[in-house]
N, C-alpha and C. Protein backbone atom coordinates (compact mmCIF):
# COMPACT_ATOMS: atom_id res chain seq x y z
N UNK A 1 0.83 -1.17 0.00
CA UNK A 1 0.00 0.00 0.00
C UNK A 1 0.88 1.25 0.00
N UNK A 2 0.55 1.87 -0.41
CA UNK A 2 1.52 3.61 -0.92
C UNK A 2 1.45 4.16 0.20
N UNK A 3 0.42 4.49 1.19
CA UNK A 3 0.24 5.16 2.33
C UNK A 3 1.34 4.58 3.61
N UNK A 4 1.68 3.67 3.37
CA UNK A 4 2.39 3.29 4.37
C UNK A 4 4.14 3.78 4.41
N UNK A 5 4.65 4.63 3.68
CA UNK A 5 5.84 5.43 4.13
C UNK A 5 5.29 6.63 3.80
N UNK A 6 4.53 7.82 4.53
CA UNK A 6 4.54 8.83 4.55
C UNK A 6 5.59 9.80 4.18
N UNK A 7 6.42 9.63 5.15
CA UNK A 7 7.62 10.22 5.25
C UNK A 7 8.75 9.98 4.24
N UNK A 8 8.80 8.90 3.51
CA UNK A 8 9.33 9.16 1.91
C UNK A 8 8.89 9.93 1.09
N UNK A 9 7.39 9.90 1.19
CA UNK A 9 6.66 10.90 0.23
C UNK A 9 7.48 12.69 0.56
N UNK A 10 7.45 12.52 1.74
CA UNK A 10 7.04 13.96 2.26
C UNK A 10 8.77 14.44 1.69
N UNK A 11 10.02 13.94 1.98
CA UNK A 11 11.13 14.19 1.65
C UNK A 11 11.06 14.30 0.43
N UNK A 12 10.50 13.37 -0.82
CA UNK A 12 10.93 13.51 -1.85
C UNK A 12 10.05 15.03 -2.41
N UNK A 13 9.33 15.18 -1.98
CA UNK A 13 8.52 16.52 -2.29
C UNK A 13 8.79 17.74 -1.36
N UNK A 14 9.99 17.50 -0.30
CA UNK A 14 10.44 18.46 0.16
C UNK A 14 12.00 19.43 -0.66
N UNK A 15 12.59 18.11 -1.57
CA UNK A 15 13.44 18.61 -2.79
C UNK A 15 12.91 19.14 -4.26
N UNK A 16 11.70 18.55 -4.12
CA UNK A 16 10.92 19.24 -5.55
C UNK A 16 11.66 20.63 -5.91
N UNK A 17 11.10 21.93 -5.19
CA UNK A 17 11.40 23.05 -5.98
C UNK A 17 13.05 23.56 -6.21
N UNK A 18 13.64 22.51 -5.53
CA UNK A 18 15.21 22.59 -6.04
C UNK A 18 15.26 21.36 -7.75
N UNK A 19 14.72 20.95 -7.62
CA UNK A 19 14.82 19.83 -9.03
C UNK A 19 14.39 21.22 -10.17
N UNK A 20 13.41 22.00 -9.93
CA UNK A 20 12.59 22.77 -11.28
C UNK A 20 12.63 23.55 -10.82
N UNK A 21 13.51 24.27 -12.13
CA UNK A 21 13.47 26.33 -11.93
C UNK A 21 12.53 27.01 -12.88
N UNK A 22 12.52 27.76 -12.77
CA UNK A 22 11.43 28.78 -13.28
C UNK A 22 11.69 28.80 -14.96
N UNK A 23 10.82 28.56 -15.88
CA UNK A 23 11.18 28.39 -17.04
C UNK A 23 11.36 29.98 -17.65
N UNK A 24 12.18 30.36 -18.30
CA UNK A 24 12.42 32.03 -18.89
C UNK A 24 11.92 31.94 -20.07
N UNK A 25 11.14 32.70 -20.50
CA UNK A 25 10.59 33.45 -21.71
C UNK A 25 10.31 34.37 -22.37
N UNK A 26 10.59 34.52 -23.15
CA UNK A 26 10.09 36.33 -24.13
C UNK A 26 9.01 36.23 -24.49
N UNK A 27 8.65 37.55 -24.33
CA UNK A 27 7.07 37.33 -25.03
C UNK A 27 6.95 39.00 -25.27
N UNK A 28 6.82 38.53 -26.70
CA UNK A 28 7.27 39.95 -27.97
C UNK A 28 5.63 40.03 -28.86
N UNK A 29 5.66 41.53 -28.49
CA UNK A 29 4.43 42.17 -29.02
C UNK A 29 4.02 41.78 -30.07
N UNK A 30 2.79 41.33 -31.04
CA UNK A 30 2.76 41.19 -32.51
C UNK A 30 3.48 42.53 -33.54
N UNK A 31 4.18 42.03 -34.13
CA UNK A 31 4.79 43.28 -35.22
C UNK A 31 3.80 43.20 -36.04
N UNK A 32 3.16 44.81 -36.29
CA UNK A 32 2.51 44.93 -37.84
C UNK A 32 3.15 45.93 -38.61
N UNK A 33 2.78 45.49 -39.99
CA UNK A 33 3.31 46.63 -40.97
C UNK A 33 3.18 48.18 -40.24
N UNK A 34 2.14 48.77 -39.89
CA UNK A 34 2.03 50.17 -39.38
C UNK A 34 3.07 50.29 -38.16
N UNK A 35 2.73 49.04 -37.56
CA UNK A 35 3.61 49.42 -35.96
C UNK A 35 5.49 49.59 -36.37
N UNK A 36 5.41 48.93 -37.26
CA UNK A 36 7.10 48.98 -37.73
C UNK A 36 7.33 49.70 -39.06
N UNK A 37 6.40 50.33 -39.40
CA UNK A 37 6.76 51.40 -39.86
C UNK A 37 6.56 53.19 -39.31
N UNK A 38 5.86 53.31 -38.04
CA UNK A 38 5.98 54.49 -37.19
C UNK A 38 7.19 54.47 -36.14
N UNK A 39 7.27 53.01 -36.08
CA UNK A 39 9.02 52.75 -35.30
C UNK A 39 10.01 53.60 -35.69
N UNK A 40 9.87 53.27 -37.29
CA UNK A 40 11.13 53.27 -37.86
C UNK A 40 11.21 54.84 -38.21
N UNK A 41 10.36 55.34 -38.56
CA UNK A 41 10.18 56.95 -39.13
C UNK A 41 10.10 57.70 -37.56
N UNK A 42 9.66 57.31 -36.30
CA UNK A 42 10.79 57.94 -34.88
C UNK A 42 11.77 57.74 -34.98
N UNK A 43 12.45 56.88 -35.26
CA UNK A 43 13.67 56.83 -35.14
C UNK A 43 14.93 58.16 -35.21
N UNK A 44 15.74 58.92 -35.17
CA UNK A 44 16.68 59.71 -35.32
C UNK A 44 17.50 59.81 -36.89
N UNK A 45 17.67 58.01 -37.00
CA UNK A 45 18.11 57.59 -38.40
C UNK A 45 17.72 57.45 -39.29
N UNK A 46 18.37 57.31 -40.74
CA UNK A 46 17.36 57.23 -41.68
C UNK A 46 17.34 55.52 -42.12
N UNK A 47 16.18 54.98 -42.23
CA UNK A 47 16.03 53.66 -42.87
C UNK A 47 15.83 53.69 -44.10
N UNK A 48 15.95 52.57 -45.18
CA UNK A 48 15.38 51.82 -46.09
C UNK A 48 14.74 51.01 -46.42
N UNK A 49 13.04 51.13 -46.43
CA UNK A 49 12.24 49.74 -46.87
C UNK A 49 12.99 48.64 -47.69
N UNK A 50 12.85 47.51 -47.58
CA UNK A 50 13.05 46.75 -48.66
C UNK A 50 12.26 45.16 -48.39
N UNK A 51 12.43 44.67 -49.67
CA UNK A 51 11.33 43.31 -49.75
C UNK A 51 12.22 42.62 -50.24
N UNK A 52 12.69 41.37 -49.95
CA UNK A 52 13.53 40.21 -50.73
C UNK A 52 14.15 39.18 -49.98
N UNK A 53 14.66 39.09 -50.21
CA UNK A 53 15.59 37.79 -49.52
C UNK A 53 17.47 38.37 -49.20
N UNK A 54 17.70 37.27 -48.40
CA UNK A 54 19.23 38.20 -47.81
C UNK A 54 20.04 37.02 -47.35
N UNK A 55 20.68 36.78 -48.47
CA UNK A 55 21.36 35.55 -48.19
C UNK A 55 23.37 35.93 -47.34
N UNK A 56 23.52 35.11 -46.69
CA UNK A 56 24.72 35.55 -46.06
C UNK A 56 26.08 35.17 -46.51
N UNK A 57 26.94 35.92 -46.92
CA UNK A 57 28.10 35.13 -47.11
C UNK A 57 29.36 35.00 -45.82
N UNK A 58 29.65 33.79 -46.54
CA UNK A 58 30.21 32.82 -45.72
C UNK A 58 29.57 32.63 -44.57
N UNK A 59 30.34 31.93 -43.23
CA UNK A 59 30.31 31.90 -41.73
C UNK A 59 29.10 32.71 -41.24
N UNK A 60 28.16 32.66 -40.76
CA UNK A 60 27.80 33.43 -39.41
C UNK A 60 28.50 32.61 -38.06
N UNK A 61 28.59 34.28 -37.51
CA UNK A 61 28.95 33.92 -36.24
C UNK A 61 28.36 33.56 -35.48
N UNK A 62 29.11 32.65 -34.54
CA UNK A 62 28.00 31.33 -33.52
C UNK A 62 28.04 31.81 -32.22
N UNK A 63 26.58 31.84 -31.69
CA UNK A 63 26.53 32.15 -30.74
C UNK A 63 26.63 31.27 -29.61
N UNK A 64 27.62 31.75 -28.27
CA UNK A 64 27.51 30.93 -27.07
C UNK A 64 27.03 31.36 -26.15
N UNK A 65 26.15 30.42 -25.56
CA UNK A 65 24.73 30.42 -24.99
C UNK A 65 25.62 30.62 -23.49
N UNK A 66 27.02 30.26 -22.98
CA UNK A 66 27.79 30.63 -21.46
C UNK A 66 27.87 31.63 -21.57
N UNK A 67 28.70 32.73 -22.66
CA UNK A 67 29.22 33.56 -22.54
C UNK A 67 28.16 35.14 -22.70
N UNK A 68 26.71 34.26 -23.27
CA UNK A 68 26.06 35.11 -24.28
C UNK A 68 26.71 36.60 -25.15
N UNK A 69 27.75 35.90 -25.92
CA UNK A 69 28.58 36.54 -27.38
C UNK A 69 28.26 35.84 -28.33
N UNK A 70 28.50 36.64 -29.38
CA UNK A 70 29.11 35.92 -30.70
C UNK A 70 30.68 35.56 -31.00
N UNK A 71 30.94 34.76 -31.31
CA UNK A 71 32.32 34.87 -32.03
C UNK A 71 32.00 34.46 -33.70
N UNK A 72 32.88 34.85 -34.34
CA UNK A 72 33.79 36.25 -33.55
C UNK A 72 32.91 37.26 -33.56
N UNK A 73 33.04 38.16 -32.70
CA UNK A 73 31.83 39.87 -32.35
C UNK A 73 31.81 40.62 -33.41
N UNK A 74 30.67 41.50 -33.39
CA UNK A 74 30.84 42.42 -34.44
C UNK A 74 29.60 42.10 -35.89
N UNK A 75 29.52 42.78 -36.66
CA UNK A 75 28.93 42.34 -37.50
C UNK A 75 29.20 41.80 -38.96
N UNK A 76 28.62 41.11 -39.68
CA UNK A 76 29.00 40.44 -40.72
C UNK A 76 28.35 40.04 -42.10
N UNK A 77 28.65 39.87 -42.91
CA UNK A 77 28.32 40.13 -44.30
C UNK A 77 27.20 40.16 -44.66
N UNK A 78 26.46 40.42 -45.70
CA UNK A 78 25.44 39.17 -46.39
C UNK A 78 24.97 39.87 -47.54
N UNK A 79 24.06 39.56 -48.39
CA UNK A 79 23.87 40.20 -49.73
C UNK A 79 22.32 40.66 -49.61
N UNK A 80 21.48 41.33 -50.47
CA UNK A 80 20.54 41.69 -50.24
C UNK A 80 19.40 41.84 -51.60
N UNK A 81 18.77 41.02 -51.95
CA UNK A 81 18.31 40.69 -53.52
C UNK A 81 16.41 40.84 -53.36
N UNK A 82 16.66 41.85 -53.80
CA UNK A 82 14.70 42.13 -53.92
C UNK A 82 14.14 43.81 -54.25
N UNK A 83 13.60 44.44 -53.56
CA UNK A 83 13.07 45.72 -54.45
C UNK A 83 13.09 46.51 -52.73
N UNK A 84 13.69 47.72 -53.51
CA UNK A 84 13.65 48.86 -52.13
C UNK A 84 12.12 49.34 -52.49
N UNK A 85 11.83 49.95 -51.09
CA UNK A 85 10.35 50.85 -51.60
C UNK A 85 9.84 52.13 -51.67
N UNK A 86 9.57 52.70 -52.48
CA UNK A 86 9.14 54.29 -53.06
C UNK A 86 7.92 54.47 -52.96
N UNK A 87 6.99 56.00 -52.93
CA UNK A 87 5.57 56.08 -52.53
C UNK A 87 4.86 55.23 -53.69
N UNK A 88 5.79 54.67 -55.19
CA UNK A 88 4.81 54.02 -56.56
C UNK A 88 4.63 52.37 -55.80
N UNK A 89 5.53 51.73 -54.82
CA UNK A 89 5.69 50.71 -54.10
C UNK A 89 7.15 49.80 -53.88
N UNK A 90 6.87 48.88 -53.73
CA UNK A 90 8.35 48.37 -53.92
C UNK A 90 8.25 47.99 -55.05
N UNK A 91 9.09 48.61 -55.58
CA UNK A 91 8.74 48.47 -57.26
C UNK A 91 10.56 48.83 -58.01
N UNK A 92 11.31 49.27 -57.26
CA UNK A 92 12.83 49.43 -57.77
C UNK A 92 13.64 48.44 -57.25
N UNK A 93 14.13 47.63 -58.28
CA UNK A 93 15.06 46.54 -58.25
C UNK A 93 16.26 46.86 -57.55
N UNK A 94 17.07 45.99 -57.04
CA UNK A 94 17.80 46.31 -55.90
C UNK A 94 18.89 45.31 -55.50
N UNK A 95 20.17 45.21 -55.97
CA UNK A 95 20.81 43.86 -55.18
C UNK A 95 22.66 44.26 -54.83
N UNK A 96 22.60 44.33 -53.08
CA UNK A 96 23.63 44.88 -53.49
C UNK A 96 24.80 44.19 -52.22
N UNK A 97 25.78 44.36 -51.26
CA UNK A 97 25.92 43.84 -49.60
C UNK A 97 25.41 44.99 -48.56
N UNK A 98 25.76 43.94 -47.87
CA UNK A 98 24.98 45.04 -46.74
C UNK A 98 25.73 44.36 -45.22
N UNK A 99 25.91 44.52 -43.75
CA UNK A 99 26.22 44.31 -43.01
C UNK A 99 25.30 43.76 -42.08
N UNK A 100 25.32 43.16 -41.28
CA UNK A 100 24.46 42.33 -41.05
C UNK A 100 24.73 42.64 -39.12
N UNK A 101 23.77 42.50 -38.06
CA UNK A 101 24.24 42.73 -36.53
C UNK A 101 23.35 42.83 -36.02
N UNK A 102 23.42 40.74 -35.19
CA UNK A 102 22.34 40.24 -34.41
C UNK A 102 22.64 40.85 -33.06
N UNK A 103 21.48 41.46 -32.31
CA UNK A 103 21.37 41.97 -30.85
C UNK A 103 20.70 40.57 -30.13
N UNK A 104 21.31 40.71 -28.88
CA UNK A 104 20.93 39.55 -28.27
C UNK A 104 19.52 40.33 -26.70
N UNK A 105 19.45 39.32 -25.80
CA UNK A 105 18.96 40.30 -25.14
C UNK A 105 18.87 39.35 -23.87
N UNK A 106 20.26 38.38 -23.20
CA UNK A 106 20.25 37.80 -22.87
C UNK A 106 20.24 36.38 -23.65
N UNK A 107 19.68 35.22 -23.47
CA UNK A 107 19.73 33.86 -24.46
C UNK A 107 18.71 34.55 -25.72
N UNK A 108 18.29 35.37 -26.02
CA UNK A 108 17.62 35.47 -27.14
C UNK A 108 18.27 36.82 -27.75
N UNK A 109 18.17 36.12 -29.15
CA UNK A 109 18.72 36.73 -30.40
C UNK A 109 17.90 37.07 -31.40
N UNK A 110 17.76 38.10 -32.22
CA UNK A 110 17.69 38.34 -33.50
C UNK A 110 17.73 37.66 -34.64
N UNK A 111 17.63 37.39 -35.32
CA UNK A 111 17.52 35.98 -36.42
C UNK A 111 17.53 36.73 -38.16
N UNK A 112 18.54 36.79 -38.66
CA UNK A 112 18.55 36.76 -39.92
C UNK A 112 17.08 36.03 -40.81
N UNK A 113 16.67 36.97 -41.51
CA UNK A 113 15.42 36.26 -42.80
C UNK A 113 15.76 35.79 -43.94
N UNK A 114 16.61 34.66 -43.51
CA UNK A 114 16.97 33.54 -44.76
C UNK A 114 16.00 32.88 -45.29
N UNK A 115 16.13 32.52 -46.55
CA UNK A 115 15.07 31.24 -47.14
C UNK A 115 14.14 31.69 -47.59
N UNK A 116 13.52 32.58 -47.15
CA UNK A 116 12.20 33.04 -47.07
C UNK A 116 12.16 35.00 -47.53
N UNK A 117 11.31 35.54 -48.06
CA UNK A 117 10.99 36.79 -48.61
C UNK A 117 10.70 37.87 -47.50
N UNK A 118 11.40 38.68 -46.67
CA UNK A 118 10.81 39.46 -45.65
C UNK A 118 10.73 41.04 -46.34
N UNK A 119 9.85 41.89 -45.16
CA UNK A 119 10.18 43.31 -45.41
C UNK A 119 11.55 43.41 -44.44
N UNK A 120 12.41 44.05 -44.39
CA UNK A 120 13.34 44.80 -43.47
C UNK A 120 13.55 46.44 -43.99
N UNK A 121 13.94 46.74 -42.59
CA UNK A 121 14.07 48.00 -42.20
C UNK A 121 16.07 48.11 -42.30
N UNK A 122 16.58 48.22 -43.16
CA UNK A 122 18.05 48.26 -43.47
C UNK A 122 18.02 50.26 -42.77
N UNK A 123 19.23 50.41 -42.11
CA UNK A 123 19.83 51.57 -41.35
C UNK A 123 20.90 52.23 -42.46
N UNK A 124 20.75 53.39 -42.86
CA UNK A 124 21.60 54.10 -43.17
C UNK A 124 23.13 54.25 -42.84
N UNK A 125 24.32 53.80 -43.29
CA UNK A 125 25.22 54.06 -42.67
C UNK A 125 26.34 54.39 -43.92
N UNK A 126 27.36 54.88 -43.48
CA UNK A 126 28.53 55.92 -44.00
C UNK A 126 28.66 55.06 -45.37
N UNK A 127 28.45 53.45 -45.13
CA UNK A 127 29.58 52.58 -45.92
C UNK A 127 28.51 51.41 -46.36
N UNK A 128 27.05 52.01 -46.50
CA UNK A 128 26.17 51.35 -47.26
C UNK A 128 24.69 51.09 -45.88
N UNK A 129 24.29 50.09 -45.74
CA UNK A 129 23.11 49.72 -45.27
C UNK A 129 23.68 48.41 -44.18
N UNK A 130 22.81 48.24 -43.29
CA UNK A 130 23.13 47.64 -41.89
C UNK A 130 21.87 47.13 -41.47
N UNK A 131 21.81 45.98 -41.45
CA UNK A 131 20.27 45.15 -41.00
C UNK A 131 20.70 44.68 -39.27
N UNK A 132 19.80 45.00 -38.09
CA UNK A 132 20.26 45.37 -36.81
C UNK A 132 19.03 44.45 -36.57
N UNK A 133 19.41 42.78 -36.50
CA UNK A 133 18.17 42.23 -35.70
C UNK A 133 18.01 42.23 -34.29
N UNK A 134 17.12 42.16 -33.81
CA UNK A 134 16.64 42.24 -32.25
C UNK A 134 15.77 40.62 -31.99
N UNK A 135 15.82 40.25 -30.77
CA UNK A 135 14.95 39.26 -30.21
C UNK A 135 13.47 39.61 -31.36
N UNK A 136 12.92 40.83 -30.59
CA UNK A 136 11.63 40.47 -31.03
C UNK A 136 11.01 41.50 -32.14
N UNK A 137 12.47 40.97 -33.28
CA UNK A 137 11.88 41.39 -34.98
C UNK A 137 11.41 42.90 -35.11
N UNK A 138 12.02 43.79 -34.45
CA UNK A 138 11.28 45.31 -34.88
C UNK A 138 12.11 45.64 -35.75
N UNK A 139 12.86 45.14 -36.92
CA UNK A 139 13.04 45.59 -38.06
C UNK A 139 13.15 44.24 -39.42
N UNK A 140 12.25 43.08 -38.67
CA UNK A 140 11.75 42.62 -40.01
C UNK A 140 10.49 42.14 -39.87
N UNK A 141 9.80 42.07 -41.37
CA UNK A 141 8.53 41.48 -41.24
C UNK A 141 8.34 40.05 -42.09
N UNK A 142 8.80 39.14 -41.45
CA UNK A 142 8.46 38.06 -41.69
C UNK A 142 7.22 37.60 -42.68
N UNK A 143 7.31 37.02 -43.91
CA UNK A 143 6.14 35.98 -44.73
C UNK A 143 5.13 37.64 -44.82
N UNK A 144 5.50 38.57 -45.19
CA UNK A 144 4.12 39.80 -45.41
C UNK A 144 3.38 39.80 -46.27
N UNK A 145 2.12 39.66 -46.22
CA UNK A 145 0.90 39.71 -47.08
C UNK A 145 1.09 40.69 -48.46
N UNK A 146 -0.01 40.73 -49.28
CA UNK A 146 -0.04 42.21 -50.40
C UNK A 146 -0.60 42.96 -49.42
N UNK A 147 -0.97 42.92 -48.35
CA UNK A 147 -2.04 44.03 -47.72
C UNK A 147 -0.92 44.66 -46.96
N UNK A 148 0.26 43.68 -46.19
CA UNK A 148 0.96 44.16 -45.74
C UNK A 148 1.77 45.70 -46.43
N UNK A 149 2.27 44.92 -47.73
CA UNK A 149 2.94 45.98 -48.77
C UNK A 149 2.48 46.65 -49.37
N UNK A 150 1.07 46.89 -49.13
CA UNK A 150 0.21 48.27 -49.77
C UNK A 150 0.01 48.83 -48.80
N UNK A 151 0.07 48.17 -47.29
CA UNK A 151 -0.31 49.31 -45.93
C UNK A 151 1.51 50.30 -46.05
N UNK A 152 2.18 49.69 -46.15
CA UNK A 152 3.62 50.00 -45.99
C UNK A 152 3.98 51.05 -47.24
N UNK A 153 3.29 50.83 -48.22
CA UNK A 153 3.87 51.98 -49.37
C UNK A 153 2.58 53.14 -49.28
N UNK A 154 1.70 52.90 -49.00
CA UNK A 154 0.59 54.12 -48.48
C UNK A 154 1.34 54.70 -47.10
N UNK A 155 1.80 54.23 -46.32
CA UNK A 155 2.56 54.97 -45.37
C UNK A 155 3.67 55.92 -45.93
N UNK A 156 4.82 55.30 -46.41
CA UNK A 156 5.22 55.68 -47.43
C UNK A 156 5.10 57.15 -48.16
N UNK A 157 3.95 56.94 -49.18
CA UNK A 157 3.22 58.03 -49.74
C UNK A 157 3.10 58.87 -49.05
N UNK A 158 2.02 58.44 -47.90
CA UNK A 158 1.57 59.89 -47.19
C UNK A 158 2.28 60.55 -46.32
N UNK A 159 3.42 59.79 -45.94
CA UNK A 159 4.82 59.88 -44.76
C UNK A 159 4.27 59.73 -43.57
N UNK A 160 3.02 59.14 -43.12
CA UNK A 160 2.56 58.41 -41.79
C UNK A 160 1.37 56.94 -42.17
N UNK A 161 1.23 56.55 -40.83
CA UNK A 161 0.62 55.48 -40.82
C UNK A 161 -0.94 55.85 -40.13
């Protein structure tokens, strides 16, 4: 019968909350086209819409989950193949490098939009354009609808959302 060592029970459930720690999680606002495009036009800097794909050359740097770095630090290559966007839409062809620099925020990182067709928000800089991912994507838009890219070039147009 189970009832008959109490007191095993009671020890092994007196180590419980040392066995299980508290599980950590992010939990990141939905990004919409409007919300990341009034982001980006506060901003101080100047951005560049763009729609395409962004494939990386060579190596990305690997992140370690002890140290939370990259090696090696810093940012790093990648190419950029799809259409920047103007108030007519994304409609000007476009393929050129660009610099690439995942922000971490603790164990969570930023994630390059390989494979797949995103909007990004590329940063103005001295020596071309700079894609600056974050944990929770406020400068790309992942798989975007046509509704997405007609809310985004009517913003655009009118210079608000």
């Amino acid at each position: 019968m189970m009832l008959c060592r109490p007191v095993t029970w009671l020890k092994a459930l007196a180590f419980l909350p040392f066995m299980a720690g508290p599980a950590l999680s992010l939990t990141c606002p939905e990004q919409t086209a409007e919300l990341l495009f009034v982001m980006h036009q506060e901003l101080p800097e100047s951005y560049v819409m763009a729609f395409g794909a962004i494939t990386l050359v060579g190596q990305r740097p690997q992140f370690n989950s002890d140290t939370l770095e990259y090696k090696p630090p810093g940012p790093y290559r990648a190419t950029f193949s799809g259409h920047l966007a103007r108030p007519s839409g994304f409609d000007l062809p476009a393929r050129f490098a660009l610099n690439v620099m995942e922000n971490c925020l603790g164990p969570w990182c930023g994630a390059v939009p390989t494979g797949a067709p995103a909007v990004i928000f590329l940063k103005k800089v001295e020596n071309g354009y700079l894609l600056e991912t974050f944990p929770c994507n406020r400068t790309v838009l992942r798989g975007p609808t046509e509704r997405d890219l007609e809310i985004l070039t009517g913003c655009l147009r009118k210079g608000a959302c």
